[in-house]
Protein backbone atom coordinates (compact mmCIF):
# COMPACT_ATOMS: atom_id res chain seq x y z
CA UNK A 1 0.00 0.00 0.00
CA UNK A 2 2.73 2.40 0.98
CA UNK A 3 4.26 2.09 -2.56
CA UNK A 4 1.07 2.58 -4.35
CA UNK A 5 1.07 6.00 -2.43
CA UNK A 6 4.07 6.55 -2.84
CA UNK A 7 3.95 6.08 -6.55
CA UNK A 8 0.69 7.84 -6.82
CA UNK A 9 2.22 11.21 -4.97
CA UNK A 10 5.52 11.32 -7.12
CA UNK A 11 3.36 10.96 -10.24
CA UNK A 12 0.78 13.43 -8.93
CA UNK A 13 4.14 15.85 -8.48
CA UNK A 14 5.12 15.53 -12.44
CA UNK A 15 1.78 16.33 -13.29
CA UNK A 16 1.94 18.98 -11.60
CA UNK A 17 5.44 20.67 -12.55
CA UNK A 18 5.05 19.55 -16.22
CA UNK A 19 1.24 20.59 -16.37
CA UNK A 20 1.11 24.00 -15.32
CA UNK A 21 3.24 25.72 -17.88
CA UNK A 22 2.97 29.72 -18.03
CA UNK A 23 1.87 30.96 -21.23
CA UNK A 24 3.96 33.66 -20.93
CA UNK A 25 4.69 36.03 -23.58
CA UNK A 26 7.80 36.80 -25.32
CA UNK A 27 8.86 39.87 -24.86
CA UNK A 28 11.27 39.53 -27.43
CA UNK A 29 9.28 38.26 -30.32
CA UNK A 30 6.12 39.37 -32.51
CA UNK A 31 3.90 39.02 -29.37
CA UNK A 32 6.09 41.46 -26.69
CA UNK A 33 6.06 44.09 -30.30
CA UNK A 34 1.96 43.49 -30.51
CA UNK A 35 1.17 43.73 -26.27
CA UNK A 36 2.02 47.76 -26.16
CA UNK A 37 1.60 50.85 -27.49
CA UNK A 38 5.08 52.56 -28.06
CA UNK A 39 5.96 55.85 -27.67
CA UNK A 40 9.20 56.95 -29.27
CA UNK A 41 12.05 58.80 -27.04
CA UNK A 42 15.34 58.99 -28.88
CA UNK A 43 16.97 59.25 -32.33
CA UNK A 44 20.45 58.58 -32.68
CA UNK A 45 22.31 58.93 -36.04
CA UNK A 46 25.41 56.65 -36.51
CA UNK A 47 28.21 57.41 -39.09
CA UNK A 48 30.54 54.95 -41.35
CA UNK A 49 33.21 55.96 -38.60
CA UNK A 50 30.67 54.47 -35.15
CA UNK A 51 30.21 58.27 -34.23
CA UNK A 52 26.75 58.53 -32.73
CA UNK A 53 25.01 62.25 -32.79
CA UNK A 54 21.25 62.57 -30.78
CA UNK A 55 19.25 65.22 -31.02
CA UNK A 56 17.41 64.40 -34.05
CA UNK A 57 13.95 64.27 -32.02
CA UNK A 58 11.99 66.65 -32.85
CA UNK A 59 9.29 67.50 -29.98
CA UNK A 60 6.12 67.04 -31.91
CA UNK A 61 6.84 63.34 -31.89
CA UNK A 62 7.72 62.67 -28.34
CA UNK A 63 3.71 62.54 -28.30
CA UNK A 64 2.75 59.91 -31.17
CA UNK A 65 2.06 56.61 -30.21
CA UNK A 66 2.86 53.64 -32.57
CA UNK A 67 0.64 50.10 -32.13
CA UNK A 68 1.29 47.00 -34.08
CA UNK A 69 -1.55 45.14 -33.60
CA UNK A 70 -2.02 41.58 -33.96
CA UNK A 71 -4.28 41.31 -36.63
CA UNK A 72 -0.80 42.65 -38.71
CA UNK A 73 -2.52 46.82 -38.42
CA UNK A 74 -0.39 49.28 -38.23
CA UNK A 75 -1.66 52.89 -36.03
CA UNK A 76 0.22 55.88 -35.74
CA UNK A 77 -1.68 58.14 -33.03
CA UNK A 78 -0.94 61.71 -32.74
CA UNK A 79 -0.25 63.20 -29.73
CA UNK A 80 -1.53 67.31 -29.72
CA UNK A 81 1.43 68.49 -30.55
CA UNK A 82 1.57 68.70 -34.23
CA UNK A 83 5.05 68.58 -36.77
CA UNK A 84 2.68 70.54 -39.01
CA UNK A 85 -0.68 71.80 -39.16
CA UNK A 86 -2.51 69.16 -40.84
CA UNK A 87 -0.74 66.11 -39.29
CA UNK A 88 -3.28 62.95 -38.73
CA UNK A 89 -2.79 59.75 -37.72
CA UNK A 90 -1.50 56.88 -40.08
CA UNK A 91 -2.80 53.67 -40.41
CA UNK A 92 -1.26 50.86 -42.59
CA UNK A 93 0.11 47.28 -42.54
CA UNK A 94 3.12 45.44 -40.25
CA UNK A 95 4.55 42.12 -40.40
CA UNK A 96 8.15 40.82 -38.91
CA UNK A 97 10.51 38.71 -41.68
CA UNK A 98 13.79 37.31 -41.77
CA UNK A 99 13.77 35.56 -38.06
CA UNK A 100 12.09 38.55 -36.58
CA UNK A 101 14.95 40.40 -37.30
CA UNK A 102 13.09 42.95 -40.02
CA UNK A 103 10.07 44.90 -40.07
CA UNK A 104 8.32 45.40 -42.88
CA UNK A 105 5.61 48.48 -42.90
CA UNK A 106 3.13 49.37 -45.40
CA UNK A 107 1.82 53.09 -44.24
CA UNK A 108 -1.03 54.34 -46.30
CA UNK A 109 -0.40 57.49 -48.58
CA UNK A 110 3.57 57.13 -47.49
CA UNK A 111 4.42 54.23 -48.97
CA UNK A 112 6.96 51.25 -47.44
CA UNK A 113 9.02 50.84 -45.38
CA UNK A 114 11.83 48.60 -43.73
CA UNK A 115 13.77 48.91 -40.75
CA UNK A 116 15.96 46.16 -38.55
CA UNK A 117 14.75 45.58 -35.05
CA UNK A 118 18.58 46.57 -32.99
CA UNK A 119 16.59 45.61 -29.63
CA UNK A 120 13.32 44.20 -28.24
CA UNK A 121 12.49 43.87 -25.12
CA UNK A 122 9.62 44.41 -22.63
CA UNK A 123 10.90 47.83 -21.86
CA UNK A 124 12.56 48.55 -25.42
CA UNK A 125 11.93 48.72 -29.10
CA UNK A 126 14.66 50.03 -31.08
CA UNK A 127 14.47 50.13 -35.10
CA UNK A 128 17.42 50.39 -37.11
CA UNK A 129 17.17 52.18 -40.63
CA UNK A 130 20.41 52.37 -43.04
CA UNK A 131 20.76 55.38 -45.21
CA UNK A 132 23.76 55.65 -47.74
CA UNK A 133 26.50 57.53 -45.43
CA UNK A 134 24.73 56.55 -41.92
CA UNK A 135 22.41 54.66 -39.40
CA UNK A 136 19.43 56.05 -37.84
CA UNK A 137 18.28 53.89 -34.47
CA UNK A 138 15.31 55.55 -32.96
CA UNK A 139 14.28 54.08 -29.02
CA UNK A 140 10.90 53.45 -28.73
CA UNK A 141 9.59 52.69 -24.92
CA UNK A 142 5.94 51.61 -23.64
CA UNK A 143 3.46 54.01 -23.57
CA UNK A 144 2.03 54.29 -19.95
C-alpha cells in the first residue's frame, strides 16, 4: 500500500510541474512588439566611422504613439502636438521577416518601409534604418 502512495504522490508531483506551464509572452518576439503601445524617445544617427550624434527628435513626436496590432494593423496616433498643421494619424500594414529580425511596414499614402529591429524587449523597441553615409536607431519605450 505504501508504494502505491508513494507512486501515486511522485506521479501526482510531475503532473503537476510539467502541467502548469505559463503561457507567458515573449517579450522579445512578434507578441512582446503586438502587447504595447510605443511611444518613441530617442533618435540617434550613426556614421561609417561608429560616431553617434542625438538630437534628431523633434518635440512634436515625443507625443505619437505607434501600435502594431495583432491582426498585422499598423496605427500611428498623434499626440496634440503637431510637426505641421494638418498632421493625422496613419494607419497601414506590419509584419516581422527574416527571423524577426526585419520589419516590414506598409503606411497608407507614405508608402513602405523597412527597418531592422537593434533591440526588443519588454521595456525597449529600437528600429534600425540604413541610409547611404549613416544609421538612424530611434528608441521606442511603452506608452504608460
Amino acid at each position: 500500500m505504501k508504494k502505491h502512495l508513494l507512486s501515486l504522490t511522485i506521479l501526482t508531483i510531475i503532473v503537476v510541474l510539467t502541467g502548469c506551464k505559463k503561457d507567458g509572452i515573449d517579450p522579445n518576439g512578434p507578441q512582446g512588439l503586438m502587447t504595447k503601445k510605443w511611444r518613441i524617445t530617442s533618435v540617434v544617427m550613426v556614421n561609417a566611422d561608429g560616431e553617434q550624434t542625438d538630437g534628431f527628435l523633434d518635440e512634436c513626436r515625443k507625443d505619437d504613439i505607434r501600435n502594431y496590432e495583432s491582426t498585422g494593423k499598423f496605427i500611428l496616433e498623434t499626440g496634440p502636438k503637431h510637426c505641421f498643421e494638418e498632421e493625422t494619424g496613419q494607419v497601414g500594414t506590419w509584419e516581422l521577416r527574416e527571423n524577426s529580425k526585419k520589419l516590414y511596414m506598409y503606411v497608407e499614402g507614405r508608402g513602405y518601409y523597412r527597418d531592422s529591429i537593434v533591440e526588443l524587449t519588454g521595456n525597449t523597441l529600437k528600429l534600425g534604418t540604413s541610409y547611404d553615409d549613416y544609421f538612424m536607431i530611434e528608441t521606442y519605450v511603452p506608452q504608460n
